[in-house]
PDB file of N, CA and C in Angstrom:
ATOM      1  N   UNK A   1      67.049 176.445 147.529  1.00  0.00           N
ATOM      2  CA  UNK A   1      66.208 175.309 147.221  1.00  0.00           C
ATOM      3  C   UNK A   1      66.661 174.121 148.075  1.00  0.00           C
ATOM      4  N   UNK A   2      65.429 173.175 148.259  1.00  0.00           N
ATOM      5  CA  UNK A   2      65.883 172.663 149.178  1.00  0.00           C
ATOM      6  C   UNK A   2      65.793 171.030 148.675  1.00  0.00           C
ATOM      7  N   UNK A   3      66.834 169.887 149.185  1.00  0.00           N
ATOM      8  CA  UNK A   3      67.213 168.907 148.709  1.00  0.00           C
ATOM      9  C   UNK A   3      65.467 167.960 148.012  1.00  0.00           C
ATOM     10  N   UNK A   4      64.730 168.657 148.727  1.00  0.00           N
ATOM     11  CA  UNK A   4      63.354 167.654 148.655  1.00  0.00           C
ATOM     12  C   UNK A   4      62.767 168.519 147.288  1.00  0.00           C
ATOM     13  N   UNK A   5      62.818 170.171 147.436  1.00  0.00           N
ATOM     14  CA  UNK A   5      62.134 170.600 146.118  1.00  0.00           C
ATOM     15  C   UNK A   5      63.023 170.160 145.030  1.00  0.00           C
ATOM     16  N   UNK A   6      64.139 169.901 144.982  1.00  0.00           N
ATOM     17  CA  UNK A   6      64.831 169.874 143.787  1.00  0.00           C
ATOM     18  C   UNK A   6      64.913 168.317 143.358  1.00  0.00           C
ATOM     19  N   UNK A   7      64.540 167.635 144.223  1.00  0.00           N
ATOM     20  CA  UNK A   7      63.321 166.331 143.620  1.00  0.00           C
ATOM     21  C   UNK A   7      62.625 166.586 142.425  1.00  0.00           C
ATOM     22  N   UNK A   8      62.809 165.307 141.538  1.00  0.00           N
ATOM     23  CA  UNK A   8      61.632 165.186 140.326  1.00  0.00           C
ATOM     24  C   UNK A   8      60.332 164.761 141.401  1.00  0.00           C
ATOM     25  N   UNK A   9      59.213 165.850 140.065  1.00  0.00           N
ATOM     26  CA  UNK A   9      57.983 165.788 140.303  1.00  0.00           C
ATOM     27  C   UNK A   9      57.503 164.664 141.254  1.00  0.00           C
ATOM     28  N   UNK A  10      57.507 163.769 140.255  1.00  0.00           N
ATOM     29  CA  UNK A  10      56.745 162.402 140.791  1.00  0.00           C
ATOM     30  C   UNK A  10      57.181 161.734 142.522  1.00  0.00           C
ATOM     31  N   UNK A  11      58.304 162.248 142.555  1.00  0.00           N
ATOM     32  CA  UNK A  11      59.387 161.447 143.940  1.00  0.00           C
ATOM     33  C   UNK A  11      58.899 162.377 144.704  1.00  0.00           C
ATOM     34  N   UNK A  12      58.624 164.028 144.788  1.00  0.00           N
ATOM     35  CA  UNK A  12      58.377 164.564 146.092  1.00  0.00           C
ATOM     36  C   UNK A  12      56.934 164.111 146.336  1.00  0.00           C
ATOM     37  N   UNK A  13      56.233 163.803 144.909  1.00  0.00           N
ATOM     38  CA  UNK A  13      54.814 163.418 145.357  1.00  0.00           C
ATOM     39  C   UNK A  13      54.682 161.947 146.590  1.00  0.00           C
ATOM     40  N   UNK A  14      55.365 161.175 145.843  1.00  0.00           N
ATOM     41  CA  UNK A  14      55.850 159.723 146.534  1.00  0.00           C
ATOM     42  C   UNK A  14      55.672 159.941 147.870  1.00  0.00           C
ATOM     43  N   UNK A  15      56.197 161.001 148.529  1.00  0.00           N
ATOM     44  CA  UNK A  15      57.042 161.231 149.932  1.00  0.00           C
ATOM     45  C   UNK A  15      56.009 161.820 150.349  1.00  0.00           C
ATOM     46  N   UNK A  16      55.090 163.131 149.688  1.00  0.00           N
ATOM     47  CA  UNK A  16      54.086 163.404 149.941  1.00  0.00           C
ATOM     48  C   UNK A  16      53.026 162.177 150.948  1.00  0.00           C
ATOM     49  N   UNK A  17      53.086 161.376 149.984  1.00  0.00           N
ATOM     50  CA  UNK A  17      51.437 160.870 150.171  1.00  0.00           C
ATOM     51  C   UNK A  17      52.044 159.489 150.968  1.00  0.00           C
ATOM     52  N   UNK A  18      53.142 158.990 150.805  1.00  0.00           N
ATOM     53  CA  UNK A  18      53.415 157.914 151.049  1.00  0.00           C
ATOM     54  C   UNK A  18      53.387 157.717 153.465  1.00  0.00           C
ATOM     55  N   UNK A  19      53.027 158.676 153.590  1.00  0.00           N
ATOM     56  CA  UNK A  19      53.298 159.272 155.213  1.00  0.00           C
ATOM     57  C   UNK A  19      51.554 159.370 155.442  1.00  0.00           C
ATOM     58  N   UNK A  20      50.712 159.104 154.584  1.00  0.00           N
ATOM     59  CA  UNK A  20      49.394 159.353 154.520  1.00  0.00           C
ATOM     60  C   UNK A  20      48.786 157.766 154.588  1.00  0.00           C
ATOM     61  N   UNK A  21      47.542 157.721 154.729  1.00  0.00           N
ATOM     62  CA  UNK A  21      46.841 156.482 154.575  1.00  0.00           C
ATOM     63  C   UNK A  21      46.582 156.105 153.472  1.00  0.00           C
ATOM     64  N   UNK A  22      46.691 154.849 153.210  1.00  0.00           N
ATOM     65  CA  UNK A  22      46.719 154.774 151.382  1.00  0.00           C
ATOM     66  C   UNK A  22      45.612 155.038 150.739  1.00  0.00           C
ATOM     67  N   UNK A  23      45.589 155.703 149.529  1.00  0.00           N
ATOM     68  CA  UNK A  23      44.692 156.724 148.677  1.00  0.00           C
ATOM     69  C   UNK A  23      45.015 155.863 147.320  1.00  0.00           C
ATOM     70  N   UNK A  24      44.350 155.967 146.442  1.00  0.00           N
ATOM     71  CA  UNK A  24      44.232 155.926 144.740  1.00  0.00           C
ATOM     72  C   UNK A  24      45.200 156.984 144.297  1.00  0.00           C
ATOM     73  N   UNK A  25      44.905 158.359 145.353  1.00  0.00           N
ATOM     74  CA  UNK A  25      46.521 158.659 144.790  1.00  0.00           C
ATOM     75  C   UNK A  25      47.731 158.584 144.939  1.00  0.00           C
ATOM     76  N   UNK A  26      48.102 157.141 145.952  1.00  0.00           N
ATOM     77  CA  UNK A  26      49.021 156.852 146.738  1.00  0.00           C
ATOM     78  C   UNK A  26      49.525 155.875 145.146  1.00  0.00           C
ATOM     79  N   UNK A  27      48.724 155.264 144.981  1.00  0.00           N
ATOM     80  CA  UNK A  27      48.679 153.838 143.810  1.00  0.00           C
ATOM     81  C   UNK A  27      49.025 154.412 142.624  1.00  0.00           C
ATOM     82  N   UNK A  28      48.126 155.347 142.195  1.00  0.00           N
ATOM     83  CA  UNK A  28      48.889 155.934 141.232  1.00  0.00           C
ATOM     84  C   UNK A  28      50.209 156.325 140.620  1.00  0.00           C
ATOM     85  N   UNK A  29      50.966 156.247 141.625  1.00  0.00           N
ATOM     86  CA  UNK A  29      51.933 156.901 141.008  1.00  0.00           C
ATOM     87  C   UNK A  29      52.713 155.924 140.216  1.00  0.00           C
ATOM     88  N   UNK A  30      52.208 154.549 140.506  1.00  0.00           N
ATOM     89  CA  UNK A  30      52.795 153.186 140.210  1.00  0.00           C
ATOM     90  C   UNK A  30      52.201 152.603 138.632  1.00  0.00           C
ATOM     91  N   UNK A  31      52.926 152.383 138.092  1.00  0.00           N
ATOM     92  CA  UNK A  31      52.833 151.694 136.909  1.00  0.00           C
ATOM     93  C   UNK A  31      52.189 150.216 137.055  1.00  0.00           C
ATOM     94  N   UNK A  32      51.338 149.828 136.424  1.00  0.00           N
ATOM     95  CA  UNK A  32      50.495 148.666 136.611  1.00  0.00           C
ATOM     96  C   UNK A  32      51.699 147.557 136.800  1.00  0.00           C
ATOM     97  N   UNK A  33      52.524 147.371 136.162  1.00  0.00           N
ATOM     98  CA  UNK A  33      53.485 146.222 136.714  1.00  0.00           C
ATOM     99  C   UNK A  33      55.370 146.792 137.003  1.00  0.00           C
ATOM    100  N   UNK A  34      54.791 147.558 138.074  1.00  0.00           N
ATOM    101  CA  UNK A  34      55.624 148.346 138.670  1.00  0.00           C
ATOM    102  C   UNK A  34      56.482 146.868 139.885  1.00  0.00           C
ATOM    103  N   UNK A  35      57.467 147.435 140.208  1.00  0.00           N
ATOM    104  CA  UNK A  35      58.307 146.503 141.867  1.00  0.00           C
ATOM    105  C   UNK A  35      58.478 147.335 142.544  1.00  0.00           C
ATOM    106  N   UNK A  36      58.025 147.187 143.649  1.00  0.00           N
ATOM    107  CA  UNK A  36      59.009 147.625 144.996  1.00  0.00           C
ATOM    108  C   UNK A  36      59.903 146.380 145.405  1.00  0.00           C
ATOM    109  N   UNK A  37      60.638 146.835 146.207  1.00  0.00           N
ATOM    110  CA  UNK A  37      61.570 145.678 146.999  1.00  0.00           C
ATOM    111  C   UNK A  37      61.873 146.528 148.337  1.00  0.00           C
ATOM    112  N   UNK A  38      61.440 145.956 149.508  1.00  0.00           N
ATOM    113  CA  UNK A  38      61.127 146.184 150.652  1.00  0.00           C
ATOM    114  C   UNK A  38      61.904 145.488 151.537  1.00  0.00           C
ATOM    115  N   UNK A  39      62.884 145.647 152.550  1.00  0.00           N
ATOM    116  CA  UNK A  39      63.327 144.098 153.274  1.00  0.00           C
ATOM    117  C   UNK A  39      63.174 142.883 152.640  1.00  0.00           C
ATOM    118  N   UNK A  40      63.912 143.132 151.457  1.00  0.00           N
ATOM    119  CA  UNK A  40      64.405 141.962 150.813  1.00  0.00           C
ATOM    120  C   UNK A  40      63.537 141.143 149.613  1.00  0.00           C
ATOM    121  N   UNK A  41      62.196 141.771 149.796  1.00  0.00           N
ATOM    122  CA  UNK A  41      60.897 140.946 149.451  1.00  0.00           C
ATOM    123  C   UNK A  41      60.853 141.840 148.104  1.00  0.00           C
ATOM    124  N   UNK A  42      60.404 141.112 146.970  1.00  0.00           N
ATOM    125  CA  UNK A  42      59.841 141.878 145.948  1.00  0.00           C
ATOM    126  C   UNK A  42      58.224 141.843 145.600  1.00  0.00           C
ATOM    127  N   UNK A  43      57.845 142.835 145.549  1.00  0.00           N
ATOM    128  CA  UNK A  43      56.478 143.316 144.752  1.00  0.00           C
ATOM    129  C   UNK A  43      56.250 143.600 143.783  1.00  0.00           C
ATOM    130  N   UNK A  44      55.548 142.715 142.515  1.00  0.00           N
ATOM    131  CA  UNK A  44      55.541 142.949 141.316  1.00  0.00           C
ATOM    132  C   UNK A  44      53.606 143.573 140.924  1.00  0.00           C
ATOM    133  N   UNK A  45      53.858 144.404 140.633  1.00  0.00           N
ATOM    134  CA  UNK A  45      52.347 144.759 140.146  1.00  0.00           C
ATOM    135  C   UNK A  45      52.002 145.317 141.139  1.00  0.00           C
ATOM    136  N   UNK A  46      50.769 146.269 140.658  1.00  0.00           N
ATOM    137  CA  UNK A  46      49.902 147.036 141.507  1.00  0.00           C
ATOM    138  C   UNK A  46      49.544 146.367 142.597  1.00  0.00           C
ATOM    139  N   UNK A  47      48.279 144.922 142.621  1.00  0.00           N
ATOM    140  CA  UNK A  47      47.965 144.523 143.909  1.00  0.00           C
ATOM    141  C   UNK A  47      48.605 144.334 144.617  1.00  0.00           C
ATOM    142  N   UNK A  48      50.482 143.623 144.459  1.00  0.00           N
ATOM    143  CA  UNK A  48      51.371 143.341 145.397  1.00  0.00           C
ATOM    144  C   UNK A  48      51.436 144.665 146.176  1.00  0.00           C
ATOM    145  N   UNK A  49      51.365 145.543 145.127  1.00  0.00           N
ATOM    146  CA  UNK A  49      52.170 146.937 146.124  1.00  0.00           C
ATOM    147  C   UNK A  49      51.257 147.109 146.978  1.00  0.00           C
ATOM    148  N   UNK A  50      49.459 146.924 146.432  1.00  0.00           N
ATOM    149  CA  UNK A  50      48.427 147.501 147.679  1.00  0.00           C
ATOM    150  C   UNK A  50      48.517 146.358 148.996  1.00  0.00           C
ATOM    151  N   UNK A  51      49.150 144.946 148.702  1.00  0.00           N
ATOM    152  CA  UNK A  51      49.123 144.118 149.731  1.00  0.00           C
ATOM    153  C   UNK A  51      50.898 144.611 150.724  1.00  0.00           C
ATOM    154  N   UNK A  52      51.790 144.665 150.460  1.00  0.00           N
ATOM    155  CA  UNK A  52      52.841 145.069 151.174  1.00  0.00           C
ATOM    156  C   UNK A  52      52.793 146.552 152.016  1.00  0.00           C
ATOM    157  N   UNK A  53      51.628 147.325 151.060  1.00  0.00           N
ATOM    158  CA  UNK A  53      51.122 148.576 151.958  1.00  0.00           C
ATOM    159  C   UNK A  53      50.444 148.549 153.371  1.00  0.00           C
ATOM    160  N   UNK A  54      49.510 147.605 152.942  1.00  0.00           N
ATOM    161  CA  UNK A  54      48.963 147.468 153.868  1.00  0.00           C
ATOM    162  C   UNK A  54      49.460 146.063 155.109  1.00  0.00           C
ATOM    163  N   UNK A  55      50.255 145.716 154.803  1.00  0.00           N
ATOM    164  CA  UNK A  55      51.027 145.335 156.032  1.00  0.00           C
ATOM    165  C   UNK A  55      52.325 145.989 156.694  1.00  0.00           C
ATOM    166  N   UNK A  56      52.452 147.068 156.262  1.00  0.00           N
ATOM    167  CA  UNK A  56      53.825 147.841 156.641  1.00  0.00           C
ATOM    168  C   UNK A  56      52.971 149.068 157.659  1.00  0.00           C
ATOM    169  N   UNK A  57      53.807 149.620 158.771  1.00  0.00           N
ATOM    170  CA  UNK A  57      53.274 150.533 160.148  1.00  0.00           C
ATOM    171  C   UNK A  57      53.413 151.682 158.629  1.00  0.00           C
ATOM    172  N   UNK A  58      51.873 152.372 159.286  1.00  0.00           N
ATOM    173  CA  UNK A  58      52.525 154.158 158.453  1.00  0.00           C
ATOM    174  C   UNK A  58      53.441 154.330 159.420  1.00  0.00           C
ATOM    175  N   UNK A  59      54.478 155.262 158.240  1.00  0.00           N
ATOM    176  CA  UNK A  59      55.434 156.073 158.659  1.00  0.00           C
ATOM    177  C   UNK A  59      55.648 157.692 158.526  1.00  0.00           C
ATOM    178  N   UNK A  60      56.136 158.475 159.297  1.00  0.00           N
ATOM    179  CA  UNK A  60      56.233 159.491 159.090  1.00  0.00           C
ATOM    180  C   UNK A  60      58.060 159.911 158.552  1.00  0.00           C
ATOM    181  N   UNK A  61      58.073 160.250 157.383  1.00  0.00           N
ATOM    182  CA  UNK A  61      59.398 160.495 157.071  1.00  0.00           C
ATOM    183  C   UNK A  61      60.442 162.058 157.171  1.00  0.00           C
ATOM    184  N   UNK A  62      61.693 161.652 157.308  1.00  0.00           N
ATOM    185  CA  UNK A  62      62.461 163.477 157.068  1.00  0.00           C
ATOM    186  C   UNK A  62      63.785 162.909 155.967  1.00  0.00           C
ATOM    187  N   UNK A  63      63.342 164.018 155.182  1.00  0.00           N
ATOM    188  CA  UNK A  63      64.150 163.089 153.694  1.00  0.00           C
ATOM    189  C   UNK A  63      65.535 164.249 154.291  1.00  0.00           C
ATOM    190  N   UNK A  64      67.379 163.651 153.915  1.00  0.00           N
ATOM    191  CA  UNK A  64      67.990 163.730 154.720  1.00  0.00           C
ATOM    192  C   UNK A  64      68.834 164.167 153.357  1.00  0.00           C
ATOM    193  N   UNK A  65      68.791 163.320 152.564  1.00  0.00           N
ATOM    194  CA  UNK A  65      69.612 163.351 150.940  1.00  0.00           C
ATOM    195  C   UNK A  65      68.846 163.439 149.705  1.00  0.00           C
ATOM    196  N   UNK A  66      69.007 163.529 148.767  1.00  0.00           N
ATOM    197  CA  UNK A  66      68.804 163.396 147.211  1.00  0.00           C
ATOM    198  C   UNK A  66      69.865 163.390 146.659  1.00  0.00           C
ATOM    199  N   UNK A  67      70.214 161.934 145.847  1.00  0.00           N
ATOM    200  CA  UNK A  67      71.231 162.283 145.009  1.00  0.00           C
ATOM    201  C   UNK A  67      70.663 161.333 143.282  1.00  0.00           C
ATOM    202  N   UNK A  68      71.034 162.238 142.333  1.00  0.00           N
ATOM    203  CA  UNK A  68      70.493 162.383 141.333  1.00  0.00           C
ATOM    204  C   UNK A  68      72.046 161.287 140.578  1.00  0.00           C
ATOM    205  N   UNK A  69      71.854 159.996 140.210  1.00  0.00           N
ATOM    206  CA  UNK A  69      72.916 159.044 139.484  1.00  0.00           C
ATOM    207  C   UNK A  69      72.063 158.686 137.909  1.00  0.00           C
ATOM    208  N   UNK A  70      73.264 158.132 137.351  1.00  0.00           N
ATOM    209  CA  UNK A  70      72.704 157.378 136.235  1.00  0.00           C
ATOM    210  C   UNK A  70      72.017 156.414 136.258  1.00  0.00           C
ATOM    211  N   UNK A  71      71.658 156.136 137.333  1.00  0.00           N
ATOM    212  CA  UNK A  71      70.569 154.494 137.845  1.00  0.00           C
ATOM    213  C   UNK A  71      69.265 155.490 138.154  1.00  0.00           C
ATOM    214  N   UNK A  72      69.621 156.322 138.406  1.00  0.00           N
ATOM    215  CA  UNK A  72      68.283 156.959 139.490  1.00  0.00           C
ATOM    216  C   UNK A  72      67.985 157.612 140.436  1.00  0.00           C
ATOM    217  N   UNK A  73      67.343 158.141 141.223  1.00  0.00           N
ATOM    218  CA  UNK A  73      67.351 158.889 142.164  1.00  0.00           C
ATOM    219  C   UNK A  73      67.669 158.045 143.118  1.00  0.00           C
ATOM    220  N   UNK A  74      68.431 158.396 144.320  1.00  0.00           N
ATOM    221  CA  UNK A  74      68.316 158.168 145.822  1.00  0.00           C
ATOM    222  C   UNK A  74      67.955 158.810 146.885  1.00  0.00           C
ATOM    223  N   UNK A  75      67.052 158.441 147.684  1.00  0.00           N
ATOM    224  CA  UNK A  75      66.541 159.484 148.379  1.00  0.00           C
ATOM    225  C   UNK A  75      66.728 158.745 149.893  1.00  0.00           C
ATOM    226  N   UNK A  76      67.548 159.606 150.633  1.00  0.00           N
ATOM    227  CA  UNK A  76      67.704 158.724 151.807  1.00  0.00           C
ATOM    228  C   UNK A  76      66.779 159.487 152.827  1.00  0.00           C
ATOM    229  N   UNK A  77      66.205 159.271 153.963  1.00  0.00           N
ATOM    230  CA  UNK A  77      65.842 159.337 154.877  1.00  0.00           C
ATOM    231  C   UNK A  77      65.493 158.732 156.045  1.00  0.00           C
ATOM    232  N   UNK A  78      65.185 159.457 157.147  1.00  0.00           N
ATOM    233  CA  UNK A  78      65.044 159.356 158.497  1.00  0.00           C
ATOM    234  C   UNK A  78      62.924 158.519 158.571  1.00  0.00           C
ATOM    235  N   UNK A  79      63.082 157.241 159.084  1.00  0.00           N
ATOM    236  CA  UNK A  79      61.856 157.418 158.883  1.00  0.00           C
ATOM    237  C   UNK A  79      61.230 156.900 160.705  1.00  0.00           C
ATOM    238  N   UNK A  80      60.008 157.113 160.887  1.00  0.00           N
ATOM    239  CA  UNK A  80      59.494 157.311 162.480  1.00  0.00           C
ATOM    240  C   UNK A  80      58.115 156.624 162.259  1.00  0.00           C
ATOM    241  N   UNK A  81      57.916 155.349 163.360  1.00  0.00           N
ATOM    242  CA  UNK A  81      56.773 155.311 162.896  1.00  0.00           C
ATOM    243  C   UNK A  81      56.641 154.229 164.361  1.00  0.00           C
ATOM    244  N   UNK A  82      55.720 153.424 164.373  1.00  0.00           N
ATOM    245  CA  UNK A  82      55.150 152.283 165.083  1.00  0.00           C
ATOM    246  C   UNK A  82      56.249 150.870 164.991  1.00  0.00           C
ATOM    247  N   UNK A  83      56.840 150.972 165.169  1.00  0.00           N
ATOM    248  CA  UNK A  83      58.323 149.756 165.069  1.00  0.00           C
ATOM    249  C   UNK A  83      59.315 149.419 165.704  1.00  0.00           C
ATOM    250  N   UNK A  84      59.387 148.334 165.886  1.00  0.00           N
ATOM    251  CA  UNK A  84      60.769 148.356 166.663  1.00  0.00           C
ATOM    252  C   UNK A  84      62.152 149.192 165.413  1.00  0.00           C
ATOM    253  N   UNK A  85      62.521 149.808 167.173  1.00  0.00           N
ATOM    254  CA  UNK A  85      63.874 150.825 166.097  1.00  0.00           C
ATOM    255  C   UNK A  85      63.592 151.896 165.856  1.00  0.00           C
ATOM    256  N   UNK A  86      62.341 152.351 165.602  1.00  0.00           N
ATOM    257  CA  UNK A  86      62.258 153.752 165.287  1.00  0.00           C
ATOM    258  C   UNK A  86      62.967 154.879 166.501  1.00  0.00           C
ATOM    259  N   UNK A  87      63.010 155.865 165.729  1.00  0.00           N
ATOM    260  CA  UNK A  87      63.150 156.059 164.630  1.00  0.00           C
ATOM    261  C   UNK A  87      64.519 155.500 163.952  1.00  0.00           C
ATOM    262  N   UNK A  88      64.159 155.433 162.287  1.00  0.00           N
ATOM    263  CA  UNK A  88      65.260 154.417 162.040  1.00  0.00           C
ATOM    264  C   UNK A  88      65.996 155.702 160.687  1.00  0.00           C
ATOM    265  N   UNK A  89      67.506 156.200 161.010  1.00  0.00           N
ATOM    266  CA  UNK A  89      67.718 156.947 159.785  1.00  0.00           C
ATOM    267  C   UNK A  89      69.273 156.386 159.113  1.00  0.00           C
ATOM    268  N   UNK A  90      68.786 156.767 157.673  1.00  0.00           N
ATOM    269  CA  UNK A  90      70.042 156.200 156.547  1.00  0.00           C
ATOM    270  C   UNK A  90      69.076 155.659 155.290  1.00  0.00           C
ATOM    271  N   UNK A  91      67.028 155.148 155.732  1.00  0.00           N
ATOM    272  CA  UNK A  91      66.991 154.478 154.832  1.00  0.00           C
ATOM    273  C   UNK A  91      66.856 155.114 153.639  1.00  0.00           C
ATOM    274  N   UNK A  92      67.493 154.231 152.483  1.00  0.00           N
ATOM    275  CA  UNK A  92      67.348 154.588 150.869  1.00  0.00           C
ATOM    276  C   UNK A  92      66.392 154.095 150.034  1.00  0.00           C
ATOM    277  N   UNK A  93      65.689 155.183 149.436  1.00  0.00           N
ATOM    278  CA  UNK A  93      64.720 154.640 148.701  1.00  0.00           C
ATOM    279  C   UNK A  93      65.617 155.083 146.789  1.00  0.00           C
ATOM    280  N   UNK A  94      65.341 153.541 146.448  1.00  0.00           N
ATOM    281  CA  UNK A  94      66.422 153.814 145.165  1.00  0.00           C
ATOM    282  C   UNK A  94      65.061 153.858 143.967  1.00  0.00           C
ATOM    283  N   UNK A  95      64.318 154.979 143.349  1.00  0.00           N
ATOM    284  CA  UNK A  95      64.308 155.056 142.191  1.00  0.00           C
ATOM    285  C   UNK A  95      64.955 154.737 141.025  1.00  0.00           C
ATOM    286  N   UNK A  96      64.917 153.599 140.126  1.00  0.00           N
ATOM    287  CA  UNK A  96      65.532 153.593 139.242  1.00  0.00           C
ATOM    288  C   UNK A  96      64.862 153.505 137.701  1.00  0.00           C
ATOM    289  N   UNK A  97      63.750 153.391 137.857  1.00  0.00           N
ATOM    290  CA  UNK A  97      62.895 153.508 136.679  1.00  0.00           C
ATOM    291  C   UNK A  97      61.526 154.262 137.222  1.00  0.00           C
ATOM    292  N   UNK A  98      61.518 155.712 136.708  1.00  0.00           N
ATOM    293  CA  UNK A  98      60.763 156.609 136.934  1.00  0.00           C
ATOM    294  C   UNK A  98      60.542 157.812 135.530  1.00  0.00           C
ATOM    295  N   UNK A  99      59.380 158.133 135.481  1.00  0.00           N
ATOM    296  CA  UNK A  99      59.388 159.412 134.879  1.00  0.00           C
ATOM    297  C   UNK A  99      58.252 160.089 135.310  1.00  0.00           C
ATOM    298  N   UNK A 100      57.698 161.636 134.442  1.00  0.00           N
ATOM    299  CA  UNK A 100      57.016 161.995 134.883  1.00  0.00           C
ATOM    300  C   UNK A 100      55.678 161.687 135.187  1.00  0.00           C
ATOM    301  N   UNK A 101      55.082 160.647 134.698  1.00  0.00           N
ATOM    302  CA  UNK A 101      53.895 159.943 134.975  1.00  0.00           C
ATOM    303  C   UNK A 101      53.819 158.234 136.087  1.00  0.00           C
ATOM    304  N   UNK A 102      54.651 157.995 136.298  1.00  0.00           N
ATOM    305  CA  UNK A 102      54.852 156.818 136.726  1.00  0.00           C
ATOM    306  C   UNK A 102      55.755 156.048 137.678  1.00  0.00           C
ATOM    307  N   UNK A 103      55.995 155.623 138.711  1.00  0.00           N
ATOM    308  CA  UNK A 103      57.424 154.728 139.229  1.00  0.00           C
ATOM    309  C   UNK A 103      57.324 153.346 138.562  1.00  0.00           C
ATOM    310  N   UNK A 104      58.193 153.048 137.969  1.00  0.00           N
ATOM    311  CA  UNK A 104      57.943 151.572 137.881  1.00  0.00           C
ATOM    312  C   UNK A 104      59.556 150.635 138.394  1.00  0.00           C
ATOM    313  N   UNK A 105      60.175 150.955 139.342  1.00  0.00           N
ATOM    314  CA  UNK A 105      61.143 150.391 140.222  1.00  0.00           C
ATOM    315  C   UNK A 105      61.269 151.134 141.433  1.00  0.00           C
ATOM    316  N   UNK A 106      61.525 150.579 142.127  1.00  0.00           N
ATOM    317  CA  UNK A 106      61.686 151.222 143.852  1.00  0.00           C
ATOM    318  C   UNK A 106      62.181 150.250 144.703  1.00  0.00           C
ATOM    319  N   UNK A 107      63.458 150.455 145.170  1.00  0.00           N
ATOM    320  CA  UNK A 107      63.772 149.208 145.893  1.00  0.00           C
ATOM    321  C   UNK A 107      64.272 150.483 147.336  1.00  0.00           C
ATOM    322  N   UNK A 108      63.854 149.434 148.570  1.00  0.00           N
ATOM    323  CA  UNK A 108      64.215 150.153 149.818  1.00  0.00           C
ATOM    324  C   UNK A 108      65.064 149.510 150.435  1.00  0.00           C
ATOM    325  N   UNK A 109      66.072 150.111 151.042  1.00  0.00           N
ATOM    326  CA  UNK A 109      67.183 149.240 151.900  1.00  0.00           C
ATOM    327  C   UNK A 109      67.993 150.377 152.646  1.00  0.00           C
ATOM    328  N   UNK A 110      68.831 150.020 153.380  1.00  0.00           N
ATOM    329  CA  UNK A 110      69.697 150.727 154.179  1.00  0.00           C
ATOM    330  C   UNK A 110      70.562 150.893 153.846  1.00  0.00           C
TER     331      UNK A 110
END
């Protein structure tokens, strides 16, 4: 098994779709007053997340780690896209409030 199947449900979906153009089922997976935190910036609620989406390059990702803590998942990867730097690898995407229906924390950093 491999570090990405042995991902909870919802997180391989994340990674799934998140390399795609944004969809309703991209949004979904987000809890109506869900955060991301992105380069430093926080996003509170659904529209923030559809406005920080759509100013960020799609990316194409290669997930590198999973590690399963008492805060949450970490999922590090390699990500490639339209940017200065690319490809850029180490970044962490920290799940910390998730279950099977929902993300409602996500902070990204290096």
């Amino acid at each position: 098994m491999t570090a990405t199947q042995a991902a909870p449900a919802i997180i391989r979906r994340y990674f799934e779709l998140a390399g795609q153009p944004d969809s309703e089922d991209y949004f979904g997976l987000f809890a109506e007053d869900a955060v991301v935190e992105d380069e430093s910036t926080e996003y509170r609620g659904i529209e923030a997340i559809r406005r920080w989406r759509r100013a960020v390059p799609l990316v194409s990702y290669e997930i590198t780690d999973i590690e399963e803590t008492p805060a949450g998942a970490i999922v590090t990867a390699t990500i490639t896209g339209d940017f200065p730097g690319s490809p850029f690898a180490g970044l962490r995407y920290r799940f910390s409030d998730y279950d099977e229906s929902a993300i409602r924390a996500l902070r990204i950093a290096p």
